[in-house]
PDB file of N, CA and C in Angstrom:
ATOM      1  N   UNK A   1       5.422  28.760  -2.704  1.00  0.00           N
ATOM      2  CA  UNK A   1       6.803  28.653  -2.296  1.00  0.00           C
ATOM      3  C   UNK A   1       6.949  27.611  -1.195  1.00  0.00           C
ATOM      4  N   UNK A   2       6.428  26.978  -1.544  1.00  0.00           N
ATOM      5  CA  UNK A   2       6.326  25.321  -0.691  1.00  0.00           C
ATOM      6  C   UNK A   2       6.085  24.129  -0.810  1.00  0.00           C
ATOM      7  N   UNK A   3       6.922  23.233  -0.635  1.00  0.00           N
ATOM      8  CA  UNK A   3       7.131  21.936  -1.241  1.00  0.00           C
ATOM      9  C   UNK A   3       5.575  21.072  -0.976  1.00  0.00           C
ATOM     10  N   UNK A   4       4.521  21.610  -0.251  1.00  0.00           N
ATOM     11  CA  UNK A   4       3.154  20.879  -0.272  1.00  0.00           C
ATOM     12  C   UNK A   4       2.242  21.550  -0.585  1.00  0.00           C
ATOM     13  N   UNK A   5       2.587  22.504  -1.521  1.00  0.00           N
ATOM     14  CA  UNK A   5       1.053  23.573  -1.996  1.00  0.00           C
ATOM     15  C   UNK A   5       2.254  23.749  -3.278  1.00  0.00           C
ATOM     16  N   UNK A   6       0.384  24.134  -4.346  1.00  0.00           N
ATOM     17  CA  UNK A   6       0.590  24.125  -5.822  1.00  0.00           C
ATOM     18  C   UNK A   6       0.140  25.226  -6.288  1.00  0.00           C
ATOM     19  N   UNK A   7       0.858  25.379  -7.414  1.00  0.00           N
ATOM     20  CA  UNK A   7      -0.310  26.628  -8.222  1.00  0.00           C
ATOM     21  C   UNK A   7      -0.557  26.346  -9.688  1.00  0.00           C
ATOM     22  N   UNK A   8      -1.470  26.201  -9.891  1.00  0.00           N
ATOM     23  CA  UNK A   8      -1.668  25.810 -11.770  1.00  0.00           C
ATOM     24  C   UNK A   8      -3.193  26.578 -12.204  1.00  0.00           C
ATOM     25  N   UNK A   9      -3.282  26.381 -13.515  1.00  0.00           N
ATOM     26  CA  UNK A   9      -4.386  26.983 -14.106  1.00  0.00           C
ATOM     27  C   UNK A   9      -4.996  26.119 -14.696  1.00  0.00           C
ATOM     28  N   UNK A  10      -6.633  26.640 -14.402  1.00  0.00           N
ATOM     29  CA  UNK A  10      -7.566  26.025 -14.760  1.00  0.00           C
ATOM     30  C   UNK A  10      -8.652  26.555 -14.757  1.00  0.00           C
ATOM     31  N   UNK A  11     -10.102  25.707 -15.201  1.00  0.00           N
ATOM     32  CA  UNK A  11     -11.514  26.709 -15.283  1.00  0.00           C
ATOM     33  C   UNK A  11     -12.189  26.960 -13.521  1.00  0.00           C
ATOM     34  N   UNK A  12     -12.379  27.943 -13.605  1.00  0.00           N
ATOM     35  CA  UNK A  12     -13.009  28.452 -12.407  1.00  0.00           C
ATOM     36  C   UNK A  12     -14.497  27.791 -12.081  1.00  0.00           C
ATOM     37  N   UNK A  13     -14.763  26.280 -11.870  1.00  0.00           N
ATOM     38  CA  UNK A  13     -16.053  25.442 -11.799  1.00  0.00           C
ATOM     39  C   UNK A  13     -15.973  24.577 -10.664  1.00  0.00           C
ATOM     40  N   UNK A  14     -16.994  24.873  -9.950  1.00  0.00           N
ATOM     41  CA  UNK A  14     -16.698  24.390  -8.351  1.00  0.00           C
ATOM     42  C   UNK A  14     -16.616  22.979  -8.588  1.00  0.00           C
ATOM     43  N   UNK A  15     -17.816  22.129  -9.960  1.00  0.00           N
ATOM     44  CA  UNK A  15     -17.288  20.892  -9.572  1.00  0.00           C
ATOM     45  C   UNK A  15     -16.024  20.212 -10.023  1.00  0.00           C
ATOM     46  N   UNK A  16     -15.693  21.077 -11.005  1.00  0.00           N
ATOM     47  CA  UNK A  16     -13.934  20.573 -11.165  1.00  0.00           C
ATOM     48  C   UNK A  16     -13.032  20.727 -10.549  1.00  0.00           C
ATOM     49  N   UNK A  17     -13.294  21.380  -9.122  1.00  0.00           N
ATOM     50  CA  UNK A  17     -12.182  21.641  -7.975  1.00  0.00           C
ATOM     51  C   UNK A  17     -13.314  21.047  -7.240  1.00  0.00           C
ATOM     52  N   UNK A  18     -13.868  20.043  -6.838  1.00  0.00           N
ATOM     53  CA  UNK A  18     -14.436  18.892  -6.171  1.00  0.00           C
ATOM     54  C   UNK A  18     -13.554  17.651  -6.868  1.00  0.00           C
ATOM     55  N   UNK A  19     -13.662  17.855  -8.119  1.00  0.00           N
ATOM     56  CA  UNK A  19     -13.168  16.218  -9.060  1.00  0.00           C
ATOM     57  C   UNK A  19     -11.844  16.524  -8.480  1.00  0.00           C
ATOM     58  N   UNK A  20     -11.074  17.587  -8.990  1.00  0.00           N
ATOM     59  CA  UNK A  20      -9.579  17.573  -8.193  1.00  0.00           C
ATOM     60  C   UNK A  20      -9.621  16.977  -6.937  1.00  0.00           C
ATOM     61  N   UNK A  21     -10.222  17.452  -5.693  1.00  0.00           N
ATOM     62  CA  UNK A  21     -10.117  17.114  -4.953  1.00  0.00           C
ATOM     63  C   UNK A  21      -9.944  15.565  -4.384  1.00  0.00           C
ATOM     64  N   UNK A  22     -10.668  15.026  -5.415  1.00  0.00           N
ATOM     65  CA  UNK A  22     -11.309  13.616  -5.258  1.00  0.00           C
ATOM     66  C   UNK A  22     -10.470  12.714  -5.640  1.00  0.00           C
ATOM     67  N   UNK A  23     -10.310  13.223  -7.027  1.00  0.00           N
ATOM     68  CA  UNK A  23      -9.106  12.732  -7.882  1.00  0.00           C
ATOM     69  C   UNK A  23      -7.248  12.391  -7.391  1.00  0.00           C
ATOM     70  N   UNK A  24      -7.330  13.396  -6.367  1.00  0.00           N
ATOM     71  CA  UNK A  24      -6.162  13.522  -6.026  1.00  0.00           C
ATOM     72  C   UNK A  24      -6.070  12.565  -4.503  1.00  0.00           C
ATOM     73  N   UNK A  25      -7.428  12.618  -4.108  1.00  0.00           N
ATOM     74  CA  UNK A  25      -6.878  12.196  -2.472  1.00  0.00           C
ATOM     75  C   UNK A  25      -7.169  10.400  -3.132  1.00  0.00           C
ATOM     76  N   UNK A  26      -7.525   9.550  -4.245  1.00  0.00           N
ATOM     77  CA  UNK A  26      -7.478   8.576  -4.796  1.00  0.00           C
ATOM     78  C   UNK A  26      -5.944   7.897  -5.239  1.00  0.00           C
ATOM     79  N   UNK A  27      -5.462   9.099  -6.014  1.00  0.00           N
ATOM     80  CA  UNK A  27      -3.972   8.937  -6.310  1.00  0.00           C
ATOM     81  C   UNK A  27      -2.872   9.163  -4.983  1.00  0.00           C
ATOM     82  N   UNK A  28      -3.288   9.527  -4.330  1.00  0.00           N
ATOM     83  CA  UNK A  28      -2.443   9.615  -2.668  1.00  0.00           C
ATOM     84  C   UNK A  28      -3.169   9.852  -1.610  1.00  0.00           C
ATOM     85  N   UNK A  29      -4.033   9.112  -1.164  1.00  0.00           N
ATOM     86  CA  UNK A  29      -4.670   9.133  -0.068  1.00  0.00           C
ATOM     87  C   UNK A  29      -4.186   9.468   1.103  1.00  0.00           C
ATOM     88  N   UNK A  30      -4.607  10.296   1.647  1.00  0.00           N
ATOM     89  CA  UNK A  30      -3.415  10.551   3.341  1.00  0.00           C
ATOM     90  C   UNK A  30      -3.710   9.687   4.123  1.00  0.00           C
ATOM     91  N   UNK A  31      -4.909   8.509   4.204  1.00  0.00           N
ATOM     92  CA  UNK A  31      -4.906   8.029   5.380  1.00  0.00           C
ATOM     93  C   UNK A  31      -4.669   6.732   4.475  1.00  0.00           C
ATOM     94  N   UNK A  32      -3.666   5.519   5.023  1.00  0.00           N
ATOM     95  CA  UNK A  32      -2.988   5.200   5.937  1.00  0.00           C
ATOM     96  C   UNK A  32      -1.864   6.052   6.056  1.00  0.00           C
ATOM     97  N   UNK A  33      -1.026   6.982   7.041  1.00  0.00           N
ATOM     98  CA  UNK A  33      -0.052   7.679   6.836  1.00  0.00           C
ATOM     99  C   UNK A  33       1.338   7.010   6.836  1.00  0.00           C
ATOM    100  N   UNK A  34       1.196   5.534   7.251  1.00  0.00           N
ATOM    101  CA  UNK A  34       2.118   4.940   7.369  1.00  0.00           C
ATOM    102  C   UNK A  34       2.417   4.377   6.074  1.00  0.00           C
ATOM    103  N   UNK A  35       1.651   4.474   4.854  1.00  0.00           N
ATOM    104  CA  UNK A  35       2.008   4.108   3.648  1.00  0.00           C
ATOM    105  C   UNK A  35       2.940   4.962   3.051  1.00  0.00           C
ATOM    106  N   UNK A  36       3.224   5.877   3.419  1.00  0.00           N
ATOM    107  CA  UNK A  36       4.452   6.255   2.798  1.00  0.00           C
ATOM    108  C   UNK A  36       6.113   6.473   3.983  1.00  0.00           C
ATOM    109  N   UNK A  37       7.260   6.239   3.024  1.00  0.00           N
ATOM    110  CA  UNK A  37       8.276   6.466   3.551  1.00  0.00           C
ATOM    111  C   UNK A  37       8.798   7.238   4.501  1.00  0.00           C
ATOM    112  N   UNK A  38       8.075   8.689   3.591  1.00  0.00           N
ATOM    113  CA  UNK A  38       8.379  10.170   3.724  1.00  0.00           C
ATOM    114  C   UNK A  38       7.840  10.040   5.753  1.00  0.00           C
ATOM    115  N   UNK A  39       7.248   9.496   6.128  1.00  0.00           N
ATOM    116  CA  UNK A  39       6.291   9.724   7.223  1.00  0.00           C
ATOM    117  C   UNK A  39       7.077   9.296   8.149  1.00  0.00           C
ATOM    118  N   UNK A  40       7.669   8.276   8.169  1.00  0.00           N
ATOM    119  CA  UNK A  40       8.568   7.109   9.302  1.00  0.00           C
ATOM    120  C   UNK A  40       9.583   8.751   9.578  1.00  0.00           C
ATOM    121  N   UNK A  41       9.496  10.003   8.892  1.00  0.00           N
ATOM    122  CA  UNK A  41      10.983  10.950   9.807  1.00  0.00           C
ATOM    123  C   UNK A  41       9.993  11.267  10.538  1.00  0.00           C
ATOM    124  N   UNK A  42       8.899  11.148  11.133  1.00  0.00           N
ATOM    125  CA  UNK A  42       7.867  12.145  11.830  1.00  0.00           C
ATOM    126  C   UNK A  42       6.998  12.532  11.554  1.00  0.00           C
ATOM    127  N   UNK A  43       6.896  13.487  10.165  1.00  0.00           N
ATOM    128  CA  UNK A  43       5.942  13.577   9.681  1.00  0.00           C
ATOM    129  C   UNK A  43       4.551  12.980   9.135  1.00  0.00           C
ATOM    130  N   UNK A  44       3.668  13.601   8.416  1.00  0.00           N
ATOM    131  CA  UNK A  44       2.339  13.017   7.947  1.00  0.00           C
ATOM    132  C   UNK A  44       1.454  13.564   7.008  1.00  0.00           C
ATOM    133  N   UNK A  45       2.612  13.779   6.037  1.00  0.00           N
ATOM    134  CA  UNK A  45       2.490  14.640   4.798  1.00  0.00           C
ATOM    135  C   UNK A  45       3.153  14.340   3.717  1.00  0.00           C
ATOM    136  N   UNK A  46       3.481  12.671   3.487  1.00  0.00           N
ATOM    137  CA  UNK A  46       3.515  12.132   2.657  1.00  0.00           C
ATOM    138  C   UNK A  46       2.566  12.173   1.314  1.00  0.00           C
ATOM    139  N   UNK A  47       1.508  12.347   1.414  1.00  0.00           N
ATOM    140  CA  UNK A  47       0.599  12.492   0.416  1.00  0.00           C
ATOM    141  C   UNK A  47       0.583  13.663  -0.271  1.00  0.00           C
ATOM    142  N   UNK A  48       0.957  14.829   1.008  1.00  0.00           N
ATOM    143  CA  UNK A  48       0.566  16.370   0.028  1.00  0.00           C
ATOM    144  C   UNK A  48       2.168  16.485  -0.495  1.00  0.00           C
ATOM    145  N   UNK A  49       3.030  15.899  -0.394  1.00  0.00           N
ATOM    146  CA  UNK A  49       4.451  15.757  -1.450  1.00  0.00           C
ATOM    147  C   UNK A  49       4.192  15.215  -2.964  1.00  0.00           C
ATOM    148  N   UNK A  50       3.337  14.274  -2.905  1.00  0.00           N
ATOM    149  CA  UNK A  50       2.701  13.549  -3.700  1.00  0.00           C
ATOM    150  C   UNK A  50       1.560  14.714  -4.967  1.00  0.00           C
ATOM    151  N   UNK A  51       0.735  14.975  -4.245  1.00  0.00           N
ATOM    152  CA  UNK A  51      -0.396  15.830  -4.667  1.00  0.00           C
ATOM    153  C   UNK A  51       0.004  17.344  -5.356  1.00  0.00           C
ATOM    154  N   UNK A  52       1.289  17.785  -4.667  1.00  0.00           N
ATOM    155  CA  UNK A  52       1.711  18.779  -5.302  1.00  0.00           C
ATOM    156  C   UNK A  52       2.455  18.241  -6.672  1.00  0.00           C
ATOM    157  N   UNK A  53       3.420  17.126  -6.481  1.00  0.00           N
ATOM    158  CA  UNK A  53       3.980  16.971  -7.826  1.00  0.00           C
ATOM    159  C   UNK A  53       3.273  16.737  -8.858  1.00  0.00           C
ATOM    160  N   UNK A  54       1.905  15.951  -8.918  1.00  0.00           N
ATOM    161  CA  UNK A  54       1.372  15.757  -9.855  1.00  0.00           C
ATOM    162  C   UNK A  54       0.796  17.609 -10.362  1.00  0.00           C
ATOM    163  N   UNK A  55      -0.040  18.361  -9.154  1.00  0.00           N
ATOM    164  CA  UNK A  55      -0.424  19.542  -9.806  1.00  0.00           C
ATOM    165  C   UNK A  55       0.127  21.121 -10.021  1.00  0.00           C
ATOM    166  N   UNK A  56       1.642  20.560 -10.000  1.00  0.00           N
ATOM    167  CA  UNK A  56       3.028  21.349  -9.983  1.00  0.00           C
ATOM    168  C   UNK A  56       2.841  22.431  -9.253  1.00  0.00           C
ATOM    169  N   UNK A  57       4.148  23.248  -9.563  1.00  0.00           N
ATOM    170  CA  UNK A  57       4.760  24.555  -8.459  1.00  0.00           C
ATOM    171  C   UNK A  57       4.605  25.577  -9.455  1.00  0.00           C
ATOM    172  N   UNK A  58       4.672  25.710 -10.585  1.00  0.00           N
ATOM    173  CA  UNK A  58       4.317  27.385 -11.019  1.00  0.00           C
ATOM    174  C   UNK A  58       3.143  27.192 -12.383  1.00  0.00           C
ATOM    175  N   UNK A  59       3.151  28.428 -12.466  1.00  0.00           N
ATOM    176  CA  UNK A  59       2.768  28.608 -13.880  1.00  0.00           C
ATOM    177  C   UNK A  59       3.009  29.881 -14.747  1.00  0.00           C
ATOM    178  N   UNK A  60       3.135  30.174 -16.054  1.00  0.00           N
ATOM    179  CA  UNK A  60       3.721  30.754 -16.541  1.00  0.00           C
ATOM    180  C   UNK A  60       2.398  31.482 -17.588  1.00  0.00           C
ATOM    181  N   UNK A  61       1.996  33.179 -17.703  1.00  0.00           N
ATOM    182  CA  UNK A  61       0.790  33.458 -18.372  1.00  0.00           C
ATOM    183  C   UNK A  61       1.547  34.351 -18.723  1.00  0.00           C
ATOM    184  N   UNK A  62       0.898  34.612 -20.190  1.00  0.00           N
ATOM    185  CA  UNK A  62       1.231  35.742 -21.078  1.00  0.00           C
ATOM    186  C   UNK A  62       0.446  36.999 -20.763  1.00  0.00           C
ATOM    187  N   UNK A  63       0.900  38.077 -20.826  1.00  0.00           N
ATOM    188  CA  UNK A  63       0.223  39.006 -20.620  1.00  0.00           C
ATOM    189  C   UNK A  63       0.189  39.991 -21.859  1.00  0.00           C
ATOM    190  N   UNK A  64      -1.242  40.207 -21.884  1.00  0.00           N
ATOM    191  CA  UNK A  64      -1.603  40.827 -23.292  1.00  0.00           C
ATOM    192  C   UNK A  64      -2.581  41.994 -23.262  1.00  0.00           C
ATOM    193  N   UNK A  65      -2.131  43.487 -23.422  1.00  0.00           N
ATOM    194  CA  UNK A  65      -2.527  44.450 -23.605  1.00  0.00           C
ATOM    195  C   UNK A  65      -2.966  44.989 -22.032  1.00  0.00           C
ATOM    196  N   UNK A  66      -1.862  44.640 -20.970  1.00  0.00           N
ATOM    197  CA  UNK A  66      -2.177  44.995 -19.914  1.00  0.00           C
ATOM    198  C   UNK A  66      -2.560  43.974 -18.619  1.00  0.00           C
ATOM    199  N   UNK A  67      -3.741  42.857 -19.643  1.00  0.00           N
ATOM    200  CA  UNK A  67      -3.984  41.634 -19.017  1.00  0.00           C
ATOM    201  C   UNK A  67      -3.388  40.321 -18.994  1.00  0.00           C
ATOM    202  N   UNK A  68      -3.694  39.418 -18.086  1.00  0.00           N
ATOM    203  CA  UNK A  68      -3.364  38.635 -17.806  1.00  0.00           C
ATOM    204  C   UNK A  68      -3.947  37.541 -19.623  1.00  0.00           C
ATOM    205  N   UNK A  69      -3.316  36.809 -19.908  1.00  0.00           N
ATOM    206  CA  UNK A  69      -4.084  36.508 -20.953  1.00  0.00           C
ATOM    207  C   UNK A  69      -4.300  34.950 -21.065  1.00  0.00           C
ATOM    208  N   UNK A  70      -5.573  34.947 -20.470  1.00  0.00           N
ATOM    209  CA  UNK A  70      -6.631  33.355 -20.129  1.00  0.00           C
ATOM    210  C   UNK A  70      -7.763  33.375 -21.221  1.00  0.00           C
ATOM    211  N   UNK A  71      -8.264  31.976 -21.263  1.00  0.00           N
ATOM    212  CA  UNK A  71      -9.500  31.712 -21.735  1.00  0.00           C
ATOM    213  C   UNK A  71     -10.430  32.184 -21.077  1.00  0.00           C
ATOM    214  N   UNK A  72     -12.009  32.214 -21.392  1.00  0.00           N
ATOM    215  CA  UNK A  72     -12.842  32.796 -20.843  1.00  0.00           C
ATOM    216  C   UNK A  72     -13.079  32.374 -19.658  1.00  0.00           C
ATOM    217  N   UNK A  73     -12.673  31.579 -18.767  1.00  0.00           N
ATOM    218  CA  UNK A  73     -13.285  30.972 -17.490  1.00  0.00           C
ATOM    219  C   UNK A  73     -11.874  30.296 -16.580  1.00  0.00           C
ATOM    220  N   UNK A  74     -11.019  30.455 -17.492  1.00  0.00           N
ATOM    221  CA  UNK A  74      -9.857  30.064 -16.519  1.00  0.00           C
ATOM    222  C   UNK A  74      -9.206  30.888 -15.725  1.00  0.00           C
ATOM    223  N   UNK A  75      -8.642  30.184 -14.731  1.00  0.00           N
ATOM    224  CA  UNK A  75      -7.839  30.985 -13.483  1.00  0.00           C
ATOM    225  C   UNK A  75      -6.388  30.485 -13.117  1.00  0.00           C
ATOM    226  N   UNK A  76      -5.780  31.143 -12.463  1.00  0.00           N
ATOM    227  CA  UNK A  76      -4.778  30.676 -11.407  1.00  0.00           C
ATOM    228  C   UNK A  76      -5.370  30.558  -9.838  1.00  0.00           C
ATOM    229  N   UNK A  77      -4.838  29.110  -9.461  1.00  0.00           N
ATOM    230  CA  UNK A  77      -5.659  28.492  -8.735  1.00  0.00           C
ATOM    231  C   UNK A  77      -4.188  27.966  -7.682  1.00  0.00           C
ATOM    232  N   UNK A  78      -4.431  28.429  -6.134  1.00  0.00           N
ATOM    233  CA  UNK A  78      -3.490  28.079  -5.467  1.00  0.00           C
ATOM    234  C   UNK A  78      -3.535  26.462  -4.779  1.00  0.00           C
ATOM    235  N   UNK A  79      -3.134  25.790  -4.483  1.00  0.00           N
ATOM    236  CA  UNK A  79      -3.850  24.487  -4.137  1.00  0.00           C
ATOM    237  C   UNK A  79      -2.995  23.759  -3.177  1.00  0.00           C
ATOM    238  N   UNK A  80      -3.450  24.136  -1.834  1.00  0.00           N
ATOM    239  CA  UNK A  80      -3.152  23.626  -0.355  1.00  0.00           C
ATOM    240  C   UNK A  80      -3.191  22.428   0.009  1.00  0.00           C
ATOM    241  N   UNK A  81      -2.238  21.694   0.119  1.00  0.00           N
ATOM    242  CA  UNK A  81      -2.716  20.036   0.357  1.00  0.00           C
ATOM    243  C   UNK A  81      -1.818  19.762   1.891  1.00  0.00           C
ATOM    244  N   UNK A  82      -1.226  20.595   2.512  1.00  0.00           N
ATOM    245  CA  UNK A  82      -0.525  19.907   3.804  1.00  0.00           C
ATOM    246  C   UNK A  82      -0.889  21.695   4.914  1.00  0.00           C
ATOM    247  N   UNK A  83      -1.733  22.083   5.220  1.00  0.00           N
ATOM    248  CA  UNK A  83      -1.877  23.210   5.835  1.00  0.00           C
ATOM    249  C   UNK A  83      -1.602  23.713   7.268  1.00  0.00           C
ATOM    250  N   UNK A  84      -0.516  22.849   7.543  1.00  0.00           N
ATOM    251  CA  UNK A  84       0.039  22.872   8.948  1.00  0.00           C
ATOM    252  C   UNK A  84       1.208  24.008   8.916  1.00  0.00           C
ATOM    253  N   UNK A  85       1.997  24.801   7.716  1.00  0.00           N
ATOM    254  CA  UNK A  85       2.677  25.604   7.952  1.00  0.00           C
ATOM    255  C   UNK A  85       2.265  26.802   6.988  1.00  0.00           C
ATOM    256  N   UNK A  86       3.536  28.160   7.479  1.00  0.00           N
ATOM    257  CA  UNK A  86       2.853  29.486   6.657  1.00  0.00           C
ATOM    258  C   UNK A  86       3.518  29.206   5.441  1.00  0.00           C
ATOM    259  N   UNK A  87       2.851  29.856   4.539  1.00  0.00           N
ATOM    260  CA  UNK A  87       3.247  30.038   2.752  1.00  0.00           C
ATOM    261  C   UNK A  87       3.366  30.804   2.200  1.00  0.00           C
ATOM    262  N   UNK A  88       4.036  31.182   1.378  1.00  0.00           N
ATOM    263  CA  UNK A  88       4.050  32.680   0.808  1.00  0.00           C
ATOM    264  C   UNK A  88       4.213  32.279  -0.844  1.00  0.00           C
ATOM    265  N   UNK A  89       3.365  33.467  -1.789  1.00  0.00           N
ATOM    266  CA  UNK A  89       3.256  33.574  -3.094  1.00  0.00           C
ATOM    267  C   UNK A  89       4.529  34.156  -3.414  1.00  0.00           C
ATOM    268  N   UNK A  90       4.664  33.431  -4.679  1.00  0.00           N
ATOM    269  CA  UNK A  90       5.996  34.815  -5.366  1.00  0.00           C
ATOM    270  C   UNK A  90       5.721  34.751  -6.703  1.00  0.00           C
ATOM    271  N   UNK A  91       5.182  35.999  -7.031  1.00  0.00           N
ATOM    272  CA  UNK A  91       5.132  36.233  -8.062  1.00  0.00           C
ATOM    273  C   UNK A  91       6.361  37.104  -8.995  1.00  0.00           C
ATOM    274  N   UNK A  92       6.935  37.052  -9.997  1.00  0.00           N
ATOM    275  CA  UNK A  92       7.866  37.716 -10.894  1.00  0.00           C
ATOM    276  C   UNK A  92       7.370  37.843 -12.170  1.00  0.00           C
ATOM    277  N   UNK A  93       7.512  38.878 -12.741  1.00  0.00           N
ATOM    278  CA  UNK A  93       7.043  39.386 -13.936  1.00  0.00           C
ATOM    279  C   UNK A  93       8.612  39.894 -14.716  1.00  0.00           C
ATOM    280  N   UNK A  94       8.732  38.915 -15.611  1.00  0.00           N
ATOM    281  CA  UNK A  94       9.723  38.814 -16.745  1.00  0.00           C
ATOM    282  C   UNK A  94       9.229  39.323 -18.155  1.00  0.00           C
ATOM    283  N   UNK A  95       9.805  40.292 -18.678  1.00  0.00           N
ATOM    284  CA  UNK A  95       9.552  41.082 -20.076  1.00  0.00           C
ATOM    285  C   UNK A  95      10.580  42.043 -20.376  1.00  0.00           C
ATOM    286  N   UNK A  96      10.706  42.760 -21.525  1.00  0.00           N
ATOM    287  CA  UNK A  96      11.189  43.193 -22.355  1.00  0.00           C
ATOM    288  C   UNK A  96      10.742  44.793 -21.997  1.00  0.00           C
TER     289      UNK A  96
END
C-alpha cells in the first residue's frame, strides 16, 4: 500500500531475487539521484517509483480447495525499494 514497494509472484530462489535485485538497480539506478525529476521536490526516491512500476502493486491468486493455488516453488513476494517510511499489506479476499 505504497507507491515504492511491490508485491508480485514468483519462484522462491535466492538467486533470482539477487538477478531482481541487479536487474532492477540497472534499469533505475539510485545513484546519481539527481537523474531523475521526481528528486529536484526533495526527495531521493526517484528510482524506487521506477522499480515498483516495472514489478507492480498487486497480485491476484486463485484459491483452490482451501489453498492458495501456486506452482510448486512459487510465492508472493513483497519487494521494498525506498525503506525510509511505514507500509502496510492489504489483503482482500473476493468470492462467491
Amino acid at each position: 500500500m505504497h507507491i515504492t514497494a511491490s508485491v508480485f509472484i514468483n519462484d522462491d530462489e535466492s538467486g533470482l531475487h539477487q538477478d531482481y535485485e541487479e536487474w532492477l538497480e540497472k534499469l533505475a539506478p539510485h545513484e546519481p539521484v539527481l537523474q531523475y525529476r521526481h528528486n529536484r521536490t526533495g526527495e531521493d526516491n526517484g528510482d524506487a517509483h521506477l522499480k515498483r512500476q516495472i514489478m507492480g502493486r498487486e497480485v491476484i491468486v486463485a484459491i483452490t480447495g482451501g489453498g492458495l493455488d501456486f506452482g510448486p516453488w512459487e510465492q508472493i513476494f513483497y519487494g521494498e525499494f525506498d525503506g525510509k517510511r511505514r507500509k502496510r499489506v492489504l489483503v482482500k479476499i473476493i468470492g462467491a
